[in-house]
N, C-alpha and C. Protein backbone atom coordinates (compact mmCIF):
# COMPACT_ATOMS: atom_id res chain seq x y z
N UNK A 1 15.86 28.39 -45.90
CA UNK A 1 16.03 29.68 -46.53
C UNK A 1 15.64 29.53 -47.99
N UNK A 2 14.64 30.64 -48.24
CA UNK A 2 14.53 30.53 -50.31
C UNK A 2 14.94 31.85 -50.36
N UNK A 3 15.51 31.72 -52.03
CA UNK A 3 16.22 32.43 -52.76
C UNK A 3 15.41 32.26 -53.79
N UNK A 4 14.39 33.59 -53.61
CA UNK A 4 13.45 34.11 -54.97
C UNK A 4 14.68 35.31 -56.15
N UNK A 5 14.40 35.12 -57.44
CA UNK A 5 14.70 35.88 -58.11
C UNK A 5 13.48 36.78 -58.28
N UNK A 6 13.26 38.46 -58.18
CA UNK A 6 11.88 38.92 -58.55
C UNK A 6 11.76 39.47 -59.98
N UNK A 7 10.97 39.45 -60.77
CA UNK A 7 10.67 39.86 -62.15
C UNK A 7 10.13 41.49 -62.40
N UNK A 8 10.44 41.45 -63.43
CA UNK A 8 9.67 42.66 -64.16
C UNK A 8 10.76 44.47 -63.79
N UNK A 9 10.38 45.39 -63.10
CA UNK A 9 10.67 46.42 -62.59
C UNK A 9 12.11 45.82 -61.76
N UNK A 10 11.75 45.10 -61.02
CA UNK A 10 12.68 45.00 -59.98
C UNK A 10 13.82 43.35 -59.90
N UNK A 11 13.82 43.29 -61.16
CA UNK A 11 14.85 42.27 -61.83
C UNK A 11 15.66 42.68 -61.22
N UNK A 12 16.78 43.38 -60.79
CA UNK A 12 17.96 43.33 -60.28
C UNK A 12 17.93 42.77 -58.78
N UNK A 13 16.96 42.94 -57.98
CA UNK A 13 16.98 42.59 -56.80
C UNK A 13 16.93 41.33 -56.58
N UNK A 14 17.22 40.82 -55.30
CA UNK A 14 17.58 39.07 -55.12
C UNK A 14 16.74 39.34 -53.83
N UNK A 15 15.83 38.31 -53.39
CA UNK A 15 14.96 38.16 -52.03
C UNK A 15 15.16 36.73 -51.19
N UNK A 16 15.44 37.59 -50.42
CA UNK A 16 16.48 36.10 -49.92
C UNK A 16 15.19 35.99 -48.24
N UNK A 17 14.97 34.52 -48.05
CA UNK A 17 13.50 34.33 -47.35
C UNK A 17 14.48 33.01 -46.70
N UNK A 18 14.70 33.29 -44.91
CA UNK A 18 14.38 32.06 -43.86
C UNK A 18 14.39 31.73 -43.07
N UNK A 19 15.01 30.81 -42.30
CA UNK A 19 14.01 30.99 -41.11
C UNK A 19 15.11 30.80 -39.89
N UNK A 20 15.53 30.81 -38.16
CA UNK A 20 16.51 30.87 -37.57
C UNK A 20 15.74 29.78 -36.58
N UNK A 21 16.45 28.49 -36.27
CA UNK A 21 15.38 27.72 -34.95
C UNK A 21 16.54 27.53 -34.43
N UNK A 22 15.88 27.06 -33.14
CA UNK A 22 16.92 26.98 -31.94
C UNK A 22 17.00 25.51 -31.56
N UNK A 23 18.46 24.93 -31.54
CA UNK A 23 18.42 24.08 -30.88
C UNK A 23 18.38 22.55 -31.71
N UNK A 24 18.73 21.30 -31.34
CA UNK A 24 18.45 20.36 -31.76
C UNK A 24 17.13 20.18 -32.42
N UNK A 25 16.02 20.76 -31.91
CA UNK A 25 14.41 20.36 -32.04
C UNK A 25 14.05 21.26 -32.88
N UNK A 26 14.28 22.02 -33.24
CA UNK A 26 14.29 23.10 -33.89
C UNK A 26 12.97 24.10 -34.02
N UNK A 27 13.30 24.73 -32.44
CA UNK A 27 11.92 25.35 -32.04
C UNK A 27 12.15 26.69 -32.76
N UNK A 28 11.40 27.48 -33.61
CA UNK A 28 11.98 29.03 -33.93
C UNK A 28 11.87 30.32 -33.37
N UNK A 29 12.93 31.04 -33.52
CA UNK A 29 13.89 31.52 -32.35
C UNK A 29 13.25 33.17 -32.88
N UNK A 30 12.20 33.74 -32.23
CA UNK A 30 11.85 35.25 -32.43
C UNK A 30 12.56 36.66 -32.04
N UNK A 31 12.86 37.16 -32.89
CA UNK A 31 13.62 38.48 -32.53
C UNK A 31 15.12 38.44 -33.06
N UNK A 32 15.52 37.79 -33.63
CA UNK A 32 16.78 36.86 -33.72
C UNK A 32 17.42 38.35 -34.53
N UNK A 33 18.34 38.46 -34.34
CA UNK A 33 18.97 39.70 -35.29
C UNK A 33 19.74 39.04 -36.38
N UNK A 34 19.29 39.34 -37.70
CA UNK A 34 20.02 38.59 -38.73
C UNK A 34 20.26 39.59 -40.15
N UNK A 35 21.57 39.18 -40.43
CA UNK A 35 22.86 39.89 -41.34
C UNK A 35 23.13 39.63 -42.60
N UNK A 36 22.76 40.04 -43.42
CA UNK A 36 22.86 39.49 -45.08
C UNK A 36 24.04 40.03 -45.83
N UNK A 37 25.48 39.13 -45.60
CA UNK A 37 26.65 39.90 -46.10
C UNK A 37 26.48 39.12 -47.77
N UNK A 38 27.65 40.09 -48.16
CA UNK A 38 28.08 40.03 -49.41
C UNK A 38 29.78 40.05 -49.30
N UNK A 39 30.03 39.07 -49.84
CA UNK A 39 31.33 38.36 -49.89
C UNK A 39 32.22 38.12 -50.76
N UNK A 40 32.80 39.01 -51.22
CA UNK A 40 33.72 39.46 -52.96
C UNK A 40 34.63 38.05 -52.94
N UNK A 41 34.87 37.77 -54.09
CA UNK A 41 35.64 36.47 -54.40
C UNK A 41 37.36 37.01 -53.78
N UNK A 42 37.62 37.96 -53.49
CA UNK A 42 38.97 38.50 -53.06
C UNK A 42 38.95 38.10 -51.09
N UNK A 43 37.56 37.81 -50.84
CA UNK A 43 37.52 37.82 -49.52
C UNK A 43 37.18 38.81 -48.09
N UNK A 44 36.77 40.06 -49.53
CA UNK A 44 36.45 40.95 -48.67
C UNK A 44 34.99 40.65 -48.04
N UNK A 45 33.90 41.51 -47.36
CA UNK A 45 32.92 41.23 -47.07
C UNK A 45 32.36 42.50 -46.14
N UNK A 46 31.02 42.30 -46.55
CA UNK A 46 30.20 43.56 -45.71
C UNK A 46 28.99 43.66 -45.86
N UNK A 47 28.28 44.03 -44.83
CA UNK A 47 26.99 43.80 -44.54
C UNK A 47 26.00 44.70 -45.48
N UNK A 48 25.04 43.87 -46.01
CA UNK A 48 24.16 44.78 -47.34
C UNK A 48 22.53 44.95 -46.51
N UNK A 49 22.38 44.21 -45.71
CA UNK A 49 20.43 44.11 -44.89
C UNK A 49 20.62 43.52 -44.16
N UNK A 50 19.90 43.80 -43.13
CA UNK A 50 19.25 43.04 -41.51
C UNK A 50 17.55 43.68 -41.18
N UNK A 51 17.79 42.30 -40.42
CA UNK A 51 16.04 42.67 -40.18
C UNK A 51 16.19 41.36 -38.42
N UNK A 52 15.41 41.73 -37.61
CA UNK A 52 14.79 40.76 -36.66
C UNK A 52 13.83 39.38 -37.38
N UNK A 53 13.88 38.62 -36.96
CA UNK A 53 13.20 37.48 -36.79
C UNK A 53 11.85 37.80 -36.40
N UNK A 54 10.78 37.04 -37.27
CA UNK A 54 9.77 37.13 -36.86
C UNK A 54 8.94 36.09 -35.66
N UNK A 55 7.76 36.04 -35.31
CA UNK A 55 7.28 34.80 -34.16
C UNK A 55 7.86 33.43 -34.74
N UNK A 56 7.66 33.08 -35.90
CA UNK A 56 7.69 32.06 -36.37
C UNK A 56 9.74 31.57 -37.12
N UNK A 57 10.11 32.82 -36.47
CA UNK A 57 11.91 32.87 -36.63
C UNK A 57 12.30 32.94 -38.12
N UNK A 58 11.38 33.11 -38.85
CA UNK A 58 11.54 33.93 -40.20
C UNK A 58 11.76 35.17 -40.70
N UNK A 59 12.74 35.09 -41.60
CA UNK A 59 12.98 36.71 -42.16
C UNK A 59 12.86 36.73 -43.78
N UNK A 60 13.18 37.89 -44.03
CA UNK A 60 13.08 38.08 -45.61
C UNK A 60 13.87 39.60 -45.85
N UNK A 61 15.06 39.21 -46.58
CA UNK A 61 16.45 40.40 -46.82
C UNK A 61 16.56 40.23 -48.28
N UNK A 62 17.13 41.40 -48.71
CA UNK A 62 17.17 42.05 -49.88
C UNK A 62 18.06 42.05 -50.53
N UNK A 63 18.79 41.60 -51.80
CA UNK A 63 20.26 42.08 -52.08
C UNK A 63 19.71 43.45 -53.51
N UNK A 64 19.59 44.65 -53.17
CA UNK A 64 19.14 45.72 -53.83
C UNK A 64 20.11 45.27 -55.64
N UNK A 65 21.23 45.33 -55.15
CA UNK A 65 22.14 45.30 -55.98
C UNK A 65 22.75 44.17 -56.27
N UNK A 66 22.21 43.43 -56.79
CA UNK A 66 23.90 41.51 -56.87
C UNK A 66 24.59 41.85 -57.55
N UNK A 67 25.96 41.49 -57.39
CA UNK A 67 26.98 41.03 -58.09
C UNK A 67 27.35 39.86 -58.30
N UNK A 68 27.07 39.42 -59.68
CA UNK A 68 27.09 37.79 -60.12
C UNK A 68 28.44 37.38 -59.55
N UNK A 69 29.78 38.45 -59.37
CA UNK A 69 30.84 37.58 -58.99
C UNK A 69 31.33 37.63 -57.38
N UNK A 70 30.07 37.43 -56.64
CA UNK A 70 30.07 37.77 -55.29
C UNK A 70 29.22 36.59 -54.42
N UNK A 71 29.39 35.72 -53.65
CA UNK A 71 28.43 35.26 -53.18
C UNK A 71 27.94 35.89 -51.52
N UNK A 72 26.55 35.53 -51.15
CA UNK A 72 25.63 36.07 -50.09
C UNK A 72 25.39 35.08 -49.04
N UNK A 73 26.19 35.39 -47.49
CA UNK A 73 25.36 34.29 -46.70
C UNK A 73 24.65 35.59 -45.90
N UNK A 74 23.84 34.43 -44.75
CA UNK A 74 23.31 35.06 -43.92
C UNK A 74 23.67 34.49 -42.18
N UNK A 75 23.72 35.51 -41.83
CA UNK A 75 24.63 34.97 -39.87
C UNK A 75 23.17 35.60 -39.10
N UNK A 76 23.48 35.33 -37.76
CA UNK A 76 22.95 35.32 -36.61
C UNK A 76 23.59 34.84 -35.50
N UNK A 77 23.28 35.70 -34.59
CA UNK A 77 24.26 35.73 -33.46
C UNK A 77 23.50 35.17 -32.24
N UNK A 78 24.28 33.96 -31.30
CA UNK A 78 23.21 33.51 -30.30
C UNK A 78 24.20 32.70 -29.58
N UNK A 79 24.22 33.04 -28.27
CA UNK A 79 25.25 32.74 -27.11
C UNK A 79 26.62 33.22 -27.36
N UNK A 80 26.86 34.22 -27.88
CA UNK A 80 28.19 34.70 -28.55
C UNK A 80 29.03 34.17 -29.21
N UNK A 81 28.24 33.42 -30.32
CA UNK A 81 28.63 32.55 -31.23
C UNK A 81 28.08 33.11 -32.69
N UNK A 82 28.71 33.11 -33.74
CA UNK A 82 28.35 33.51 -35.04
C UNK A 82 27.89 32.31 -35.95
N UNK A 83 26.34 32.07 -36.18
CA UNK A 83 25.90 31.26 -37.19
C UNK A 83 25.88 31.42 -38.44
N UNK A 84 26.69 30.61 -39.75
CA UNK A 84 26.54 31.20 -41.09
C UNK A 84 25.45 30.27 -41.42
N UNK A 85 24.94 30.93 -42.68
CA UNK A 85 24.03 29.79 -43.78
C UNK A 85 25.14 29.70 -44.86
N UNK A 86 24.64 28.35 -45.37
CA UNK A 86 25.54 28.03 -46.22
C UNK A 86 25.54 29.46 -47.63
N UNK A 87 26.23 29.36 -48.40
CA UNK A 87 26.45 30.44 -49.70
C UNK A 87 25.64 30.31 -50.45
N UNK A 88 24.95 31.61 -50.80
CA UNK A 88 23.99 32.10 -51.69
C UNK A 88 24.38 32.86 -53.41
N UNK A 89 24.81 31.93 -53.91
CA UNK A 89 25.05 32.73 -55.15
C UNK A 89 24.34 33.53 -56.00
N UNK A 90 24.07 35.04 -56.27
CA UNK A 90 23.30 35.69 -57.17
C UNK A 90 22.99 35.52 -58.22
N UNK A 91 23.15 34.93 -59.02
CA UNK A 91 22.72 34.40 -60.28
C UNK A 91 22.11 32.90 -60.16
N UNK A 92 21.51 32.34 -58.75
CA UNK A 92 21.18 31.05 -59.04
C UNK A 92 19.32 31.42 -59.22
N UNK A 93 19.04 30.05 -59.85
CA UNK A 93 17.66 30.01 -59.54
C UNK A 93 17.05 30.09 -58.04
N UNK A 94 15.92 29.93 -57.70
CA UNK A 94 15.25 30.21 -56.70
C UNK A 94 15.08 28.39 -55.59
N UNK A 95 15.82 28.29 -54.77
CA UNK A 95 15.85 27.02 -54.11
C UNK A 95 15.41 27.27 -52.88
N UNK A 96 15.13 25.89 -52.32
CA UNK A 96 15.19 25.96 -51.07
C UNK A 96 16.85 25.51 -50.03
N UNK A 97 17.06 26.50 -49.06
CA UNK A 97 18.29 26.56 -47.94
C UNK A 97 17.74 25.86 -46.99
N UNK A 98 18.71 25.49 -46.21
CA UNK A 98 18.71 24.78 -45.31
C UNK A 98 18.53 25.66 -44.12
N UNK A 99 17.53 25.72 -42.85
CA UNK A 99 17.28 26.57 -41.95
C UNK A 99 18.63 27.00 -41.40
N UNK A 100 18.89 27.94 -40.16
CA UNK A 100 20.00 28.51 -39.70
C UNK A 100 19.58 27.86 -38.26
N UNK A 101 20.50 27.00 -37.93
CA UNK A 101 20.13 26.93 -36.65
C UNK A 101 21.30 27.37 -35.86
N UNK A 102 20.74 27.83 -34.79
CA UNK A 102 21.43 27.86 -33.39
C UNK A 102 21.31 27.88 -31.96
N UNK A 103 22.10 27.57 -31.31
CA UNK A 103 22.70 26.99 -29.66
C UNK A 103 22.96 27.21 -28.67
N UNK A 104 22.96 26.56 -28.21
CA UNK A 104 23.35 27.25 -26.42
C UNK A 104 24.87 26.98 -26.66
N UNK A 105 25.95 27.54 -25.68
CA UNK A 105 27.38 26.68 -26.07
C UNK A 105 27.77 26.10 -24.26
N UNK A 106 28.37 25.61 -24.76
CA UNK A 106 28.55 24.44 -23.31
C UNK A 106 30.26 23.94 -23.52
N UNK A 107 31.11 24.28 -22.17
CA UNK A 107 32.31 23.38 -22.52
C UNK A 107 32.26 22.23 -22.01
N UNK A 108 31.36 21.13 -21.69
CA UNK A 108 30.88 19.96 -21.14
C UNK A 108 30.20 19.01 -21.78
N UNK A 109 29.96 17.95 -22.47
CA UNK A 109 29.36 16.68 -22.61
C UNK A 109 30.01 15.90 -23.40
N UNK A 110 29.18 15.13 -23.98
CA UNK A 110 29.65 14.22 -25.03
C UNK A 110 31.03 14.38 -25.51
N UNK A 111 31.94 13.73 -25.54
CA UNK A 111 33.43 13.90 -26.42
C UNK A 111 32.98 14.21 -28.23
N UNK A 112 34.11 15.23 -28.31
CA UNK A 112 33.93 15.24 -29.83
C UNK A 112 34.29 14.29 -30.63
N UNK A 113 33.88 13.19 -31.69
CA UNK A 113 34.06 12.34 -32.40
C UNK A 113 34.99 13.10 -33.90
N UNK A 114 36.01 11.88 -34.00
CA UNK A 114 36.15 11.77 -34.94
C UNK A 114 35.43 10.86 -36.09
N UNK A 115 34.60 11.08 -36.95
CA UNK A 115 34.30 10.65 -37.99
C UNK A 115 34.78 10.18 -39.41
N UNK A 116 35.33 10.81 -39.86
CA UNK A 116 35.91 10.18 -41.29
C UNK A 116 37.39 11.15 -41.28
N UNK A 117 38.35 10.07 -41.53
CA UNK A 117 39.62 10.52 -42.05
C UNK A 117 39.86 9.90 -43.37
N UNK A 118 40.29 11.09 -44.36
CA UNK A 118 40.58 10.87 -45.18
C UNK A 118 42.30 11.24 -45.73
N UNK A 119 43.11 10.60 -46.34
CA UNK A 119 44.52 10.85 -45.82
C UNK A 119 44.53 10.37 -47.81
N UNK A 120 45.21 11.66 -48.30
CA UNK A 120 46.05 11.44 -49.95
C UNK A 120 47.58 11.28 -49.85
N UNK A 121 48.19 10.64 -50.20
CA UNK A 121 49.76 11.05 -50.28
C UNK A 121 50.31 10.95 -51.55
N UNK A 122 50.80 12.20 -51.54
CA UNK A 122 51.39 12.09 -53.07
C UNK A 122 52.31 11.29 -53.53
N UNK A 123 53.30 11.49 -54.75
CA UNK A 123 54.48 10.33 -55.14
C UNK A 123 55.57 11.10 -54.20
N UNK A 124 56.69 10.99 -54.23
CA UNK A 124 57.78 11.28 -53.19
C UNK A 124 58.52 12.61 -54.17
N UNK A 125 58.71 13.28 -53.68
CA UNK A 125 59.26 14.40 -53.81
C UNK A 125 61.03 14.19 -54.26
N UNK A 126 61.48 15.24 -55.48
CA UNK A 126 63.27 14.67 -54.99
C UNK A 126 63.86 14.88 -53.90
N UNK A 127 63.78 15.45 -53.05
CA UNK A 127 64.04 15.70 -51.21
C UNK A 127 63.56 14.90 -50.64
N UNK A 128 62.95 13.74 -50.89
CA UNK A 128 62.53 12.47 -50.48
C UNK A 128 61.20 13.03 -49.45
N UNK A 129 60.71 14.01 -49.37
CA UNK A 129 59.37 14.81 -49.23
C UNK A 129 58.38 13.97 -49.75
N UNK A 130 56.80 13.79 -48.91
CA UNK A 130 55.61 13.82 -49.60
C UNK A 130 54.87 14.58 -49.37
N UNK A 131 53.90 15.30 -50.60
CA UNK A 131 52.98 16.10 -49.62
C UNK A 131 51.68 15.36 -49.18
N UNK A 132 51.10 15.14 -48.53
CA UNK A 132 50.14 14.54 -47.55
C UNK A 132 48.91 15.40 -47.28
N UNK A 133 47.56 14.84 -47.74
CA UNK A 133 46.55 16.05 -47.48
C UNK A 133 45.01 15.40 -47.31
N UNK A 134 44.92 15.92 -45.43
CA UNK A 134 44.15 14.56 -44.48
C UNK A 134 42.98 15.81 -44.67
N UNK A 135 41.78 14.89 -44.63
CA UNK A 135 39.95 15.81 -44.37
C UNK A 135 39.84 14.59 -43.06
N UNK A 136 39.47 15.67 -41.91
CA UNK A 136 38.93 15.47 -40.95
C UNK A 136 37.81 15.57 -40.49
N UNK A 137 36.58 14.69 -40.74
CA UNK A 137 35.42 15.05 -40.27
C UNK A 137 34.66 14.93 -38.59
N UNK A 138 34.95 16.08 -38.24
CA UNK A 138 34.22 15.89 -36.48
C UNK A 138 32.72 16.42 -35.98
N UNK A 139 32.55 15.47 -35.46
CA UNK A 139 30.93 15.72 -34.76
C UNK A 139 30.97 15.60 -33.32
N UNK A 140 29.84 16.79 -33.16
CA UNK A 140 29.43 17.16 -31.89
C UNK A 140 28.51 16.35 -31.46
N UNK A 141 28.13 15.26 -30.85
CA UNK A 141 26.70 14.51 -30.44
C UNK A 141 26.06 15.12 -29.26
N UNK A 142 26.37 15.65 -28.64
CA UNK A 142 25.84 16.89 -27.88
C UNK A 142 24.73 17.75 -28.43
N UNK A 143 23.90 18.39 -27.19
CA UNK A 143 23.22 19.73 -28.26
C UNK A 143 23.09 20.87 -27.58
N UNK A 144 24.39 21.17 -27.61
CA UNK A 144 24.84 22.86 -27.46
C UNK A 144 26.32 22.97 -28.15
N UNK A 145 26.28 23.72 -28.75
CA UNK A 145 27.88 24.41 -29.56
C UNK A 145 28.91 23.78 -28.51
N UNK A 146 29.96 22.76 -28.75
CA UNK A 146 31.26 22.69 -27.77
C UNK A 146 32.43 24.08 -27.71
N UNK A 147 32.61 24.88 -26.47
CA UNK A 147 33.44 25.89 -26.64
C UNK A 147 34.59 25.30 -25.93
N UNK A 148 35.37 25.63 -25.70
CA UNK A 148 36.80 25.48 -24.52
C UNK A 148 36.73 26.03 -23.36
N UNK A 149 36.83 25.62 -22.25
CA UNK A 149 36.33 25.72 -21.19
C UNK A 149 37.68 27.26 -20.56
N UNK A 150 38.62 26.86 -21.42
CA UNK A 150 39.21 28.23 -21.28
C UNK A 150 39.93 29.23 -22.28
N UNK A 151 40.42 29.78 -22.79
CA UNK A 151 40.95 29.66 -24.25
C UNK A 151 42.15 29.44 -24.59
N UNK A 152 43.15 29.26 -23.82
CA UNK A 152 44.21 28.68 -23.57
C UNK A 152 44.05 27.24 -24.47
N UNK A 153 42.86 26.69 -24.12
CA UNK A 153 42.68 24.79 -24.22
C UNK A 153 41.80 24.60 -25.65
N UNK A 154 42.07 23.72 -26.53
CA UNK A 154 41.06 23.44 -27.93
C UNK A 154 40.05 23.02 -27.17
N UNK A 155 39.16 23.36 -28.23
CA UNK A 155 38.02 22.33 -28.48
C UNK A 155 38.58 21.08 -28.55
N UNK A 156 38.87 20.75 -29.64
CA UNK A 156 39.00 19.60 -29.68
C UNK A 156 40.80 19.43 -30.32
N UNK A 157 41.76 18.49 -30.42
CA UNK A 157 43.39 17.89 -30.94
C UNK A 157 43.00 16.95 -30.95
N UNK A 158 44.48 16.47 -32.10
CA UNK A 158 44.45 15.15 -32.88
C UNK A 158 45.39 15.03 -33.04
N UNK A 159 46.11 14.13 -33.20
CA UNK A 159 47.59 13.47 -33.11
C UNK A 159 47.97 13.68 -34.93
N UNK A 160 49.16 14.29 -35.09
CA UNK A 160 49.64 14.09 -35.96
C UNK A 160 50.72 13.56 -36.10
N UNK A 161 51.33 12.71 -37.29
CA UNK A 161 52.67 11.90 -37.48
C UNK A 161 53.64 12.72 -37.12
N UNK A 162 54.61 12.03 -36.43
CA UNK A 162 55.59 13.13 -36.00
C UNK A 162 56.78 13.14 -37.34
N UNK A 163 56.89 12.45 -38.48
CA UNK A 163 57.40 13.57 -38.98
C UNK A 163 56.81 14.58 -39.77
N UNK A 164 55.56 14.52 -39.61
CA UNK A 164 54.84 15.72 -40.62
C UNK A 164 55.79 17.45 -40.23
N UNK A 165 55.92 18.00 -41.22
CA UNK A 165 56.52 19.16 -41.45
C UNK A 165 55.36 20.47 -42.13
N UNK A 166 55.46 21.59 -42.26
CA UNK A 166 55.20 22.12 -43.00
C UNK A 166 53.29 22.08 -42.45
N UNK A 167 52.90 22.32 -41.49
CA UNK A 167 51.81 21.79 -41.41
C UNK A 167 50.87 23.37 -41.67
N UNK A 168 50.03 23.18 -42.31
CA UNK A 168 48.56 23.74 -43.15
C UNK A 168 47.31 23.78 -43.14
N UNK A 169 46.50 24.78 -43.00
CA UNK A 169 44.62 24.48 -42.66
C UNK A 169 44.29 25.07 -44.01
N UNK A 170 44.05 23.98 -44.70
CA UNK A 170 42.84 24.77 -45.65
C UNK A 170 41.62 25.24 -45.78
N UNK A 171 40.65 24.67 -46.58
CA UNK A 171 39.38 25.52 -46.22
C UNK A 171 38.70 24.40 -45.85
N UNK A 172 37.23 25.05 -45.19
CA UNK A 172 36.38 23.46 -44.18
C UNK A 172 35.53 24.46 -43.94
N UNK A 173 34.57 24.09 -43.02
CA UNK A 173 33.51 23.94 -42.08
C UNK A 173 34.22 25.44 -40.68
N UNK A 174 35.56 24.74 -40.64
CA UNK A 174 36.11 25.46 -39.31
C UNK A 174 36.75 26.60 -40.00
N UNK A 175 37.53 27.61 -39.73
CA UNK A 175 38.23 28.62 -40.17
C UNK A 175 39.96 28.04 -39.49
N UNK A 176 40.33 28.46 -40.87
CA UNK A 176 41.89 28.11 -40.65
C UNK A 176 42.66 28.56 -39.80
N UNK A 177 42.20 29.97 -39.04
CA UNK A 177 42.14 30.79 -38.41
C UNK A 177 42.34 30.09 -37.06
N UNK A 178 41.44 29.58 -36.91
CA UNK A 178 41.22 28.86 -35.21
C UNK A 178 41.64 27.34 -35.17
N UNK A 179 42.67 26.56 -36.28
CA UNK A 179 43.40 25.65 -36.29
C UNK A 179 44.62 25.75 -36.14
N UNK A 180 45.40 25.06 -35.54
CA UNK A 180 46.99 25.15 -35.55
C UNK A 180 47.64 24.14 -35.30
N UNK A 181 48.89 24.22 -34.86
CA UNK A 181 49.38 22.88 -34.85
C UNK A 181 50.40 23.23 -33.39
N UNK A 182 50.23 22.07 -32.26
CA UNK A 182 50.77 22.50 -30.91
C UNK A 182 51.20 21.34 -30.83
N UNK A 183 52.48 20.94 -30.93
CA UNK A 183 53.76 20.20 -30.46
C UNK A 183 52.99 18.95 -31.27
N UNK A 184 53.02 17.83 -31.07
CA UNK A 184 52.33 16.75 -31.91
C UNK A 184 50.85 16.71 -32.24
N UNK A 185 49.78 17.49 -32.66
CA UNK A 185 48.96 17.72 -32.39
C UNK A 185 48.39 18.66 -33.52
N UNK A 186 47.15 18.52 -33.92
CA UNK A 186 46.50 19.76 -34.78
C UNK A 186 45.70 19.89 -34.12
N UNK A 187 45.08 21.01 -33.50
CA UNK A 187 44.12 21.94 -32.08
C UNK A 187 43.11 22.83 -32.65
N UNK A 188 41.99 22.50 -32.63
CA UNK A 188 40.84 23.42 -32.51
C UNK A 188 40.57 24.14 -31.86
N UNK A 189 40.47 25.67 -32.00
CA UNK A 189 40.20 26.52 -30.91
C UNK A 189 38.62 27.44 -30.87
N UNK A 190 37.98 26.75 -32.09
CA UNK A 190 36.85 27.96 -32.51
C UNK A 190 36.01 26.74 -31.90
N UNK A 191 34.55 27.44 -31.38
CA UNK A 191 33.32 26.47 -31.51
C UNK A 191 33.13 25.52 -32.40
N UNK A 192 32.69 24.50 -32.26
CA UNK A 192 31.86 23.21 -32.99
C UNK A 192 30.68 23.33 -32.73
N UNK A 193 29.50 23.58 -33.65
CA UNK A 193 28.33 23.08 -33.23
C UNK A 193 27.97 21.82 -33.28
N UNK A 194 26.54 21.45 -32.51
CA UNK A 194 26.23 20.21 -32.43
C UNK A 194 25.51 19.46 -34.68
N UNK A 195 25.54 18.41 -34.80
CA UNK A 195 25.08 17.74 -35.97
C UNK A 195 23.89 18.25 -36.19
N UNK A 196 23.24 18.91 -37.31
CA UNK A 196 21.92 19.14 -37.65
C UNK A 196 21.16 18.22 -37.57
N UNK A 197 20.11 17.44 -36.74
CA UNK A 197 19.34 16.31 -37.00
C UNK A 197 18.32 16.45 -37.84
């Protein structure tokens, strides 16, 4: 994806240019319906341009209006799964994004890996409390989105210390939304896609 600033007359506008491929191999995906929200620092959000995908799974969307204190992704929808691009801030220079890819989804293959745990613990609390604050990095080695084969069941759980208390999703990759915590256990319930190769 590039993020042109345009000059002269039409300085206020932001041109946001890229491309949607499918799949590990990253063949590009034509017709693709794609969504250019705008995302208020309060968390609100709403759709500003869409356009289809062209042969070559490229687009090019508009932000008429930026608001420097707002950032812009762009989604696409494919196997009833929602793809973001990473955040587009309005006031940046003109870069290159990383393509949008997306998947087939599959509740079958490869086990999801854990990759990197990272675990802080603070000094001890006067309630003899610590607060404790783990980054979990998981990969899909598969190449289709992992869903749950029912929704009842995660994606993917992980054992947590049983005396952890007070348990919390901050912000990530996943939405805090579709994390929780089920009897010894922190449970994924949203899609994983597969690793960008």
């Amino acid at each position: 994806m590039l993020l042109c600033l345009s000059g002269g007359l039409r300085a206020q506008q932001v041109v946001v240019r890229g491309q949607v491929l499918y799949g590990t191999a990253g063949r590009p995906v034509a017709g693709a319906w794609v969504v250019l929200h705008q995302v208020s620092m309060g968390g609100g959000g709403r759709p500003i341009d869409s356009v289809h995908t062209d042969a070559r799974g490229a687009y090019t969307l508009i932000v008429r209006h930026p608001d420097s204190t707002a950032v812009y992704v762009v989604s696409s929808w494919h196997a009833g799964i929602a793809y973001f691009s990473e955040p587009i801030a309005a006031g940046r220079s003109p870069s290159t994004l990383r393509p949008l890819y997306v998947y087939d989804t599959s509740s079958a293959g490869p086990a999801i890996r854990v990759v990197r745990r990272l675990v802080t613990v603070a000094k001890q609390k006067r309630d003899g409390s610590r607060d404790v604050l783990e980054l979990v990095e998981l990969e899909n080695p598969g190449a289709a989105t992992r869903v749950a084969r029912d929704t009842m069941l995660p994606t993917w759980a992980g054992a947590l210390p049983p005396p952890a208390i007070q348990f919390r999703v901050g912000q990530g990759d996943v939405s805090p939304q579709v994390v929780t915590r089920r009897g010894d256990s922190g449970a994924v319930y949203g899609p994983l896609p597969p690793r960008e190769r």
